[in-house]
N, C-alpha and C. Protein backbone atom coordinates (compact mmCIF):
# COMPACT_ATOMS: atom_id res chain seq x y z
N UNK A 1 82.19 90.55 187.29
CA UNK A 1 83.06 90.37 186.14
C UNK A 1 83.73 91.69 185.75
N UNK A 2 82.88 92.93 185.98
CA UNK A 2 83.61 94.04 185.45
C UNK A 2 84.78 94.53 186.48
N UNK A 3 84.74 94.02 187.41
CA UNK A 3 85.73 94.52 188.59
C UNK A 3 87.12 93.29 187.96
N UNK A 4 86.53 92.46 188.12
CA UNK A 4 87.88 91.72 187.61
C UNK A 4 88.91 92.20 186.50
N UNK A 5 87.51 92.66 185.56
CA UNK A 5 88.18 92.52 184.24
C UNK A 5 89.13 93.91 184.04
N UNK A 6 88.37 95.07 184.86
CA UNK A 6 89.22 96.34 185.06
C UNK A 6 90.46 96.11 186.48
N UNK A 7 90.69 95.48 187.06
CA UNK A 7 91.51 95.06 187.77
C UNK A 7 92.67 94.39 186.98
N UNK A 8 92.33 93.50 186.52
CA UNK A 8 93.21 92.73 185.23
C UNK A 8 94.32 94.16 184.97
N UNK A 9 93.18 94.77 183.90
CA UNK A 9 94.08 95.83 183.04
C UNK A 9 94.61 96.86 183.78
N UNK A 10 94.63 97.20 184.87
CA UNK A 10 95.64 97.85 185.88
C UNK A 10 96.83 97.09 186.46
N UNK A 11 96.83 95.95 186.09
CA UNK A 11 97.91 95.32 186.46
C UNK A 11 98.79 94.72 185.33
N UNK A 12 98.32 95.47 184.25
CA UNK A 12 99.23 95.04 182.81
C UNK A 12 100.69 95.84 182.76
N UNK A 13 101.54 95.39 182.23
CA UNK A 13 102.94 96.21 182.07
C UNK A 13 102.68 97.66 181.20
N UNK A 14 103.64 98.52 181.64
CA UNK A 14 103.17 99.59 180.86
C UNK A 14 104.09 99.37 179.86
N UNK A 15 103.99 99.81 178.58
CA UNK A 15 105.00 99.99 177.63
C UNK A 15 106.23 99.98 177.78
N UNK A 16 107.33 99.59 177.48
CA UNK A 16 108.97 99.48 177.70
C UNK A 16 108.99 98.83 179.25
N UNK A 17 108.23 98.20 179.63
CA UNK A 17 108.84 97.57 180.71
C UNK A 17 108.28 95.89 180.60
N UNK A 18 108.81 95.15 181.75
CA UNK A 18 109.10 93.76 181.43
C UNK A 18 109.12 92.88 180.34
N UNK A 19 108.31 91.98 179.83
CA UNK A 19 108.19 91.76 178.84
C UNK A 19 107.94 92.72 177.16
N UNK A 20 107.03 93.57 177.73
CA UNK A 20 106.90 95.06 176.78
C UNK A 20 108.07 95.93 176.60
N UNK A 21 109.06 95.57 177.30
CA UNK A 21 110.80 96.21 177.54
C UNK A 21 111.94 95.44 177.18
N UNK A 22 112.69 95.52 177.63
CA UNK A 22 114.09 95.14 176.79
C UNK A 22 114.16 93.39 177.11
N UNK A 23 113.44 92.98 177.93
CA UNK A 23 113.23 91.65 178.33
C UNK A 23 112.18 90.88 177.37
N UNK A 24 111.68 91.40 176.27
CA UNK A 24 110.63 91.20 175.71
C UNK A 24 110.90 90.77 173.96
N UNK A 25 109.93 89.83 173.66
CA UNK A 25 110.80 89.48 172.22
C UNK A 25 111.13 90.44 171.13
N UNK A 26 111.76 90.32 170.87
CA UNK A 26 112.58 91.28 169.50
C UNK A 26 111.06 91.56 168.65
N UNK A 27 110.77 90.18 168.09
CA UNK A 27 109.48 90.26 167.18
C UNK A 27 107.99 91.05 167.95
N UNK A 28 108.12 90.98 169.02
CA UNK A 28 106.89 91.67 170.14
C UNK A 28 107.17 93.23 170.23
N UNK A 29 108.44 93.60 170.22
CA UNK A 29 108.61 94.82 170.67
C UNK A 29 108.54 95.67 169.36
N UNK A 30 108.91 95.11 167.51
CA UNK A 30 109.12 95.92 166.92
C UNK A 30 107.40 95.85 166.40
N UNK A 31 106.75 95.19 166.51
CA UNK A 31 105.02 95.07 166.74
C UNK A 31 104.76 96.20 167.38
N UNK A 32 104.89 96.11 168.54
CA UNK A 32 104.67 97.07 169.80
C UNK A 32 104.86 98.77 168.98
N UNK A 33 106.06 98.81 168.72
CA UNK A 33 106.86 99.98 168.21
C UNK A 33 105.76 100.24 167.07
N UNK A 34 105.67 99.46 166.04
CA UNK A 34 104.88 100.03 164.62
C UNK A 34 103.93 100.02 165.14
N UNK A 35 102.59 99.40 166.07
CA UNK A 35 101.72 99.82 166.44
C UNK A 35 101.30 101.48 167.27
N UNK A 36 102.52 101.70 168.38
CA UNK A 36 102.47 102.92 168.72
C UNK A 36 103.04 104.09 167.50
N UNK A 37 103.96 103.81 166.40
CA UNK A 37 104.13 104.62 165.54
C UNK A 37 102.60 105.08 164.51
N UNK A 38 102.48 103.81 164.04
CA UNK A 38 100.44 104.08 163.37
C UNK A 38 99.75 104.93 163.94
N UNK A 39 99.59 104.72 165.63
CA UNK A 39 98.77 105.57 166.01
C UNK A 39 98.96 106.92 166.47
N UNK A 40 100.71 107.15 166.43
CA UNK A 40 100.73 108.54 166.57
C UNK A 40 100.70 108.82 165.33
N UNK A 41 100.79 108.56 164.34
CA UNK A 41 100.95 108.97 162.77
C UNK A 41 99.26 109.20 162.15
N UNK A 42 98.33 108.47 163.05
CA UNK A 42 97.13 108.53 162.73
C UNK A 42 96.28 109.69 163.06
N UNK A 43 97.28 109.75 164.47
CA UNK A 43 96.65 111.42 165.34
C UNK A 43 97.27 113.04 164.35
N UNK A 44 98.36 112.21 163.92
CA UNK A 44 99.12 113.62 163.12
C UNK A 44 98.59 113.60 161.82
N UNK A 45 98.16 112.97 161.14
CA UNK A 45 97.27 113.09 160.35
C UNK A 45 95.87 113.49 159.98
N UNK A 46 95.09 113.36 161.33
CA UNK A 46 93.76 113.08 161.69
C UNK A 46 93.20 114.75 160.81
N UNK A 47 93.67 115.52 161.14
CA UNK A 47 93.44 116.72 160.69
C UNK A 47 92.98 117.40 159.15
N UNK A 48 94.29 116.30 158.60
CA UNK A 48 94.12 116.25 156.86
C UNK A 48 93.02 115.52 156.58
N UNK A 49 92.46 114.67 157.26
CA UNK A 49 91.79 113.64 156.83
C UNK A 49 92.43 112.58 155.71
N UNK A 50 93.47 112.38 156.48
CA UNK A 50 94.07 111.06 155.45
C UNK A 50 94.66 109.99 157.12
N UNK A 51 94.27 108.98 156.56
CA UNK A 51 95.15 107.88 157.43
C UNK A 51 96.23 107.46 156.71
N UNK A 52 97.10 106.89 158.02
CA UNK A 52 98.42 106.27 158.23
C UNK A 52 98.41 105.08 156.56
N UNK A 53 97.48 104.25 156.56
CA UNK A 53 97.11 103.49 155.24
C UNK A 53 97.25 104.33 153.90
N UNK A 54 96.25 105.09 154.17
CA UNK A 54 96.10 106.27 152.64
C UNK A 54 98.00 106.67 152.30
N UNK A 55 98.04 107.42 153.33
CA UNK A 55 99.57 108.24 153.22
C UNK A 55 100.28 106.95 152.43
N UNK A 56 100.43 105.84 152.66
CA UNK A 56 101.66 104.74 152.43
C UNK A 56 100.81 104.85 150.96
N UNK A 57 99.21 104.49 150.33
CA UNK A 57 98.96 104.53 149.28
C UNK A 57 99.50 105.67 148.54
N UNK A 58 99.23 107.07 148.88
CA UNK A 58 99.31 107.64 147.92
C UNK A 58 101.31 107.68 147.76
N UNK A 59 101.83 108.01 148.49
CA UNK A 59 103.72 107.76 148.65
C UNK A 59 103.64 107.05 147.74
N UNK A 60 103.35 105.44 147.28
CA UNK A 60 103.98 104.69 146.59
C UNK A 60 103.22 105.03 145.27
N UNK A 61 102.03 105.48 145.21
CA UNK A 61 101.66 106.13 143.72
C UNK A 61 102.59 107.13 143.25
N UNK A 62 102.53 108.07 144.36
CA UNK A 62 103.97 109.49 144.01
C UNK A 62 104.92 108.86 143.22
N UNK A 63 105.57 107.97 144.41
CA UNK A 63 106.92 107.17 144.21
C UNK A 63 107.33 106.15 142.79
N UNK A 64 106.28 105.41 142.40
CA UNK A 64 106.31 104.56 141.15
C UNK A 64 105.02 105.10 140.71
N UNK A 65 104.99 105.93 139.28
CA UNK A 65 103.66 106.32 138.74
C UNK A 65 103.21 105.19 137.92
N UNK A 66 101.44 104.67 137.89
CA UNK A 66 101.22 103.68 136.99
C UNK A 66 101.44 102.44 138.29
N UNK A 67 101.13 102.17 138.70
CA UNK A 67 101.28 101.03 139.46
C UNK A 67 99.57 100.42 139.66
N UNK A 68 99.25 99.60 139.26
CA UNK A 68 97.93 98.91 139.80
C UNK A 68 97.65 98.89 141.08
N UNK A 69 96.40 98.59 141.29
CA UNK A 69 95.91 98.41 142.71
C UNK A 69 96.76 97.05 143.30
N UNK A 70 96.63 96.22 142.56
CA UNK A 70 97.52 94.93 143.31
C UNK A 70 99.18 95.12 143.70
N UNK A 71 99.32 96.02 142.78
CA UNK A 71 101.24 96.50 143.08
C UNK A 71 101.22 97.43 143.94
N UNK A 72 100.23 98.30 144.45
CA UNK A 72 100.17 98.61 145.86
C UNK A 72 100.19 98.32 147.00
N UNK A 73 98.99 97.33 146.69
CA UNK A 73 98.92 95.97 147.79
C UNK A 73 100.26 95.94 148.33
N UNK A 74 100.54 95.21 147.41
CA UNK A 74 102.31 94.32 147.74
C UNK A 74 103.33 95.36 148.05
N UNK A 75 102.90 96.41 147.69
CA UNK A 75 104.30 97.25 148.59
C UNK A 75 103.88 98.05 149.89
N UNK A 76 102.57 98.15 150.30
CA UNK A 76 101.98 98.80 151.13
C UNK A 76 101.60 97.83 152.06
N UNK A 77 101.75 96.39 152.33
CA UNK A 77 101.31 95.24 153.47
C UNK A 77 99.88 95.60 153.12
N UNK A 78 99.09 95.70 152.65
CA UNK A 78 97.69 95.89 152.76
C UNK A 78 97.33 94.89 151.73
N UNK A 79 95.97 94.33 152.13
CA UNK A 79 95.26 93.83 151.54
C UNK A 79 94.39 93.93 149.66
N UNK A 80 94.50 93.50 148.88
CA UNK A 80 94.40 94.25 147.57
C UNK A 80 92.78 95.00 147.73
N UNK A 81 91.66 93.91 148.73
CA UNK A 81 90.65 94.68 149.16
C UNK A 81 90.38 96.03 149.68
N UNK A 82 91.28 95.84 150.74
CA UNK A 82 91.72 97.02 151.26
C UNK A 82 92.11 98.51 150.63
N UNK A 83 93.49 97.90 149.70
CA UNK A 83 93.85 99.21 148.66
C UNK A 83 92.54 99.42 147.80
N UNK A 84 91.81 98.86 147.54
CA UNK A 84 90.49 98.72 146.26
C UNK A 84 89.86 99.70 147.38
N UNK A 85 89.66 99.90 148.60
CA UNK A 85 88.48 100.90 149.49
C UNK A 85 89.60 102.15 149.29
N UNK A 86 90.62 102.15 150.03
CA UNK A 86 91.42 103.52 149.93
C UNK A 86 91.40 104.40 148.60
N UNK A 87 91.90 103.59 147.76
CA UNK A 87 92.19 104.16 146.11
C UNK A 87 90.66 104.68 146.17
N UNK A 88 89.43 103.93 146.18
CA UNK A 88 88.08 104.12 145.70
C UNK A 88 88.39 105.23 146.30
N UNK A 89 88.13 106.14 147.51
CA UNK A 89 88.27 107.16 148.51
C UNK A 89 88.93 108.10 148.49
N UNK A 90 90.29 107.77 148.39
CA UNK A 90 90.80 109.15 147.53
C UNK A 90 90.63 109.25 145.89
N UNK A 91 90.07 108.80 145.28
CA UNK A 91 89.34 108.88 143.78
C UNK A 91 88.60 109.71 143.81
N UNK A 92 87.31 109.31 144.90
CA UNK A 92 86.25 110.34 145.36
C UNK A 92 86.67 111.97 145.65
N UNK A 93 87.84 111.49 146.80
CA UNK A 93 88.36 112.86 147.32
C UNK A 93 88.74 113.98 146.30
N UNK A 94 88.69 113.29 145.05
CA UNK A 94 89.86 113.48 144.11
C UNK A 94 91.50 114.13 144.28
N UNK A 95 91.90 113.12 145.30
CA UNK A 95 93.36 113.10 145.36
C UNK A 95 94.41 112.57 144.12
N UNK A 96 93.29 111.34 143.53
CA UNK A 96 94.21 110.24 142.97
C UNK A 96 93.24 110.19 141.26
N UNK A 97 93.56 109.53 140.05
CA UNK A 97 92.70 109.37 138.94
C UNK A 97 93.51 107.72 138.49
N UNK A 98 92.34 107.55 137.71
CA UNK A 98 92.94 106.71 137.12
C UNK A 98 92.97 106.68 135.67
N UNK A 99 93.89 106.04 134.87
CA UNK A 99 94.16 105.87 133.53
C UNK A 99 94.19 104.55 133.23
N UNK A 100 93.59 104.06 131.95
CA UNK A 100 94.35 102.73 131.30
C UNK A 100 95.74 102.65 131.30
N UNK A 101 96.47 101.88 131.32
CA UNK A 101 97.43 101.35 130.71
C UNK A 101 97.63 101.82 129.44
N UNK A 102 98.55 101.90 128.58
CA UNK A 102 98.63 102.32 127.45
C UNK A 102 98.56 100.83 126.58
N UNK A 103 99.26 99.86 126.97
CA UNK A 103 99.13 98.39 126.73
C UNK A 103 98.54 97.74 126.57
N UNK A 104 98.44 97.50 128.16
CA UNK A 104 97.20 96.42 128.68
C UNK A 104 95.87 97.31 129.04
N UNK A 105 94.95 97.58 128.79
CA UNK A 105 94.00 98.74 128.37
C UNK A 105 93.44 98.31 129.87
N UNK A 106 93.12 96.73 130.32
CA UNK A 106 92.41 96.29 131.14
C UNK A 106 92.92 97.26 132.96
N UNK A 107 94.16 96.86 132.30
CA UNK A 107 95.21 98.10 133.73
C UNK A 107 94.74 99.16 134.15
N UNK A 108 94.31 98.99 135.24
CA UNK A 108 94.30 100.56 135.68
C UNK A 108 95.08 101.29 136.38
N UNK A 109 95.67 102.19 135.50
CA UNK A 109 97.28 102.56 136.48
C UNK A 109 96.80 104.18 137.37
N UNK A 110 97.50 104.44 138.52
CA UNK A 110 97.04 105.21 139.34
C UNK A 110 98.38 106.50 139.26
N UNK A 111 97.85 107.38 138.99
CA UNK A 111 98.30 108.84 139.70
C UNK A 111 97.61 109.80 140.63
N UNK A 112 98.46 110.43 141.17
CA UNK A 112 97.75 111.21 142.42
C UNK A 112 97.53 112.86 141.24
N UNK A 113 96.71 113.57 141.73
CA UNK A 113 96.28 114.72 141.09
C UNK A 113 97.13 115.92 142.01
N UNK A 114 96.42 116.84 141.26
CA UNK A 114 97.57 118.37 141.24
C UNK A 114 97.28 118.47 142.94
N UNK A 115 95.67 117.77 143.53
CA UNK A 115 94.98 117.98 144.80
C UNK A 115 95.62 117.19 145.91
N UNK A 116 96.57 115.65 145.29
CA UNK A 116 96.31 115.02 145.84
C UNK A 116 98.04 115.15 145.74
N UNK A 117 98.42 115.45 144.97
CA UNK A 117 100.14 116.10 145.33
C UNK A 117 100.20 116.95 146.61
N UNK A 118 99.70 118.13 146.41
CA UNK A 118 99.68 118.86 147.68
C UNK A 118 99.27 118.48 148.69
N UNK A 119 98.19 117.37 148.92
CA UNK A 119 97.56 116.80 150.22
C UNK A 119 98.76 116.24 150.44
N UNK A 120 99.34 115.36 149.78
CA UNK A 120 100.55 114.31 150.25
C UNK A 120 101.58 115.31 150.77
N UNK A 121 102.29 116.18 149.88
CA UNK A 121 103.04 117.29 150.53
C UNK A 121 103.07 117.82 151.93
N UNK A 122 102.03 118.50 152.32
CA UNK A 122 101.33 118.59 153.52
C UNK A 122 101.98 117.41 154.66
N UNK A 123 101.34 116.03 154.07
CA UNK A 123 101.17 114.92 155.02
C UNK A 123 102.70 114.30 155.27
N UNK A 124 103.77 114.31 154.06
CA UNK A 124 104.42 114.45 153.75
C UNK A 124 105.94 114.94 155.06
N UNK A 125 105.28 116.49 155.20
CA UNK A 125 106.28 117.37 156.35
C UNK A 125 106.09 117.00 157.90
N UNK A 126 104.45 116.43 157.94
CA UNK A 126 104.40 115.91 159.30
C UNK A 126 104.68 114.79 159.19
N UNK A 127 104.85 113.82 158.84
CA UNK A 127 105.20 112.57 158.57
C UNK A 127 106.65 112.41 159.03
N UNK A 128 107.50 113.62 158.21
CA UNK A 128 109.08 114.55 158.23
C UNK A 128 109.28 114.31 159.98
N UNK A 129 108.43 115.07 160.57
CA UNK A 129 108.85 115.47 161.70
C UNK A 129 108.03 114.26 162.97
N UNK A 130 107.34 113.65 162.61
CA UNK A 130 107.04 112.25 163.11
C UNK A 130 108.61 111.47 163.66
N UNK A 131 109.04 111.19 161.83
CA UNK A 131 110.13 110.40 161.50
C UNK A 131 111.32 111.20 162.53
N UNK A 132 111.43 112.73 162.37
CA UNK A 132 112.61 112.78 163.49
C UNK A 132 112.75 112.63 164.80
N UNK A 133 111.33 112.53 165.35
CA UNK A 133 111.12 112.30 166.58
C UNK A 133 111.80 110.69 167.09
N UNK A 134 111.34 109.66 166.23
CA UNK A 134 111.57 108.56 166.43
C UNK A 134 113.40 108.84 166.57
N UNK A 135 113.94 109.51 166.01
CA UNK A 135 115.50 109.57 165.94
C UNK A 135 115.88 110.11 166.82
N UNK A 136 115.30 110.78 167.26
CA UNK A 136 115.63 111.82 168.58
C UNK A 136 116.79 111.36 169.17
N UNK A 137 118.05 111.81 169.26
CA UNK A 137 118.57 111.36 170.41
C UNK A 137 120.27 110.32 169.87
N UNK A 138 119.49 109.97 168.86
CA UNK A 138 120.32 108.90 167.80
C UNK A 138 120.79 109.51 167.24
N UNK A 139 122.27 109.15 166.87
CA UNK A 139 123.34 109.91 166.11
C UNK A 139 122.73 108.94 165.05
N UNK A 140 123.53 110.13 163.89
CA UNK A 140 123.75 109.65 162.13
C UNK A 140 124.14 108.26 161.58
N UNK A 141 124.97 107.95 163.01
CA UNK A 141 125.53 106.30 162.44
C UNK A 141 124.49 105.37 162.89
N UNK A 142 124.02 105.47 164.45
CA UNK A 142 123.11 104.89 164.77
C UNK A 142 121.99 104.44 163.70
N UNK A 143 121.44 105.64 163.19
CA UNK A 143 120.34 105.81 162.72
C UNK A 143 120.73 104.98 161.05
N UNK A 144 121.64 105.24 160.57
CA UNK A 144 121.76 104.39 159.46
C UNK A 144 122.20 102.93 159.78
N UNK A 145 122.80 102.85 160.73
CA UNK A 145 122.63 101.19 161.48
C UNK A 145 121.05 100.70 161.65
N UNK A 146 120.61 101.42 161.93
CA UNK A 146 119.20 100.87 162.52
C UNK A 146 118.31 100.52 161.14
N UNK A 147 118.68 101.35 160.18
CA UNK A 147 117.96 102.02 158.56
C UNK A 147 118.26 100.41 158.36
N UNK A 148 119.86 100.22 158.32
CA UNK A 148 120.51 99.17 157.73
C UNK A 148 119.98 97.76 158.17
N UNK A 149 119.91 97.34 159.28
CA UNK A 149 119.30 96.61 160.05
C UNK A 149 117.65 96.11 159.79
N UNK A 150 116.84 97.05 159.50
CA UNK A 150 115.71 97.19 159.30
C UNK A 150 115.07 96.49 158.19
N UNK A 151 116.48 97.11 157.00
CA UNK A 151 116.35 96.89 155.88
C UNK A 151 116.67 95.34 155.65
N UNK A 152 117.82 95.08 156.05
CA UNK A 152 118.40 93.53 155.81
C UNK A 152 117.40 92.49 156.49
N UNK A 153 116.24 93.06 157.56
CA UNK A 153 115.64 92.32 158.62
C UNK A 153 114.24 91.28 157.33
N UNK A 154 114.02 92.39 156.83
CA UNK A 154 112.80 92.32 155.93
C UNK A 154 113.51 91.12 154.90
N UNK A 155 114.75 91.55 154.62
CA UNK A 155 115.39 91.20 152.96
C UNK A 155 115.34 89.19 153.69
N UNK A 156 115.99 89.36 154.99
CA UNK A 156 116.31 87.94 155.46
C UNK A 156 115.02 87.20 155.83
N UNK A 157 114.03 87.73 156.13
CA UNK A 157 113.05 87.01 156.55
C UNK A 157 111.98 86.80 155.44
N UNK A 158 112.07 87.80 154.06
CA UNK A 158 111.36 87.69 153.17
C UNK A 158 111.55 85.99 151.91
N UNK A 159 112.97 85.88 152.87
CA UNK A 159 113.67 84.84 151.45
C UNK A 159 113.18 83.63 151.89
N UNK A 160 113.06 83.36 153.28
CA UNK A 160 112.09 82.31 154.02
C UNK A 160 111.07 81.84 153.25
């Protein structure tokens, strides 16, 4: 069985070719793509000790201050369980704190700390140079075609 089964996987397509290549579904390949982006983003991170997950948490705390764990969720694809382990973790780290609501007292709204600014900063510039890699090569119009595209892809399939 083990000869088979390592035989098998030597005879799989490598990345960008047949089906995994331009012959391959639109919906398969941009899978394909965010999966190999995560994991180089996971290796360029690995150092800080923050994952590809964390980074998108703390960004959208930066980005909208006061946001609940569930309004993370929903802008981060993650699970509200999920954000409930990260947030717990960088809490610990003390990257992130939390406050009541001024309102709804029950709220717990999230900011990142003076620690957890600079961690993001940091994560932030490699993230920077991640993102230009993917552009490499792509002119300015391209690249806002693709931005554009990306964007409308989500907007059209979200209204479904």
């Amino acid at each position: 069985m083990g000869k088979a089964r390592s035989a098998s996987r030597r005879s799989l397509p490598a990345a960008g070719t047949g089906k995994r290549g331009e012959d391959g579904y639109i919906g398969y390949l941009l899978r394909q793509a965010a999966n190999a982006y995560e994991t180089h983003l996971a290796r360029t991170l690995a150092d800080l000790d923050v994952t590809p997950p964390q980074f998108s948490v703390m960004t959208m705390i930066a980005a909208y201050p006061g946001l609940s764990n569930a309004d993370i969720a929903r802008l981060t694809f993650l699970t509200p369980q999920t954000v409930g382990v990260i947030v717990g973790n960088l809490i610990k780290s003390g990257a992130v704190q939390k406050q009541p609501h001024a309102v709804h007292g029950r709220i717990q709204q999230l900011t990142l700390t003076e620690s957890g600014r600079s961690l993001l900063s940091t994560a932030k510039r490699r993230v920077g140079a991640v993102e230009k890699e993917l552009v490499d090569g792509v002119s300015a119009d391209e690249e806002r075609g693709l931005r554009r595209w990306l964007a409308g892809l989500s907007v059209k399939l979200s209204e479904r």
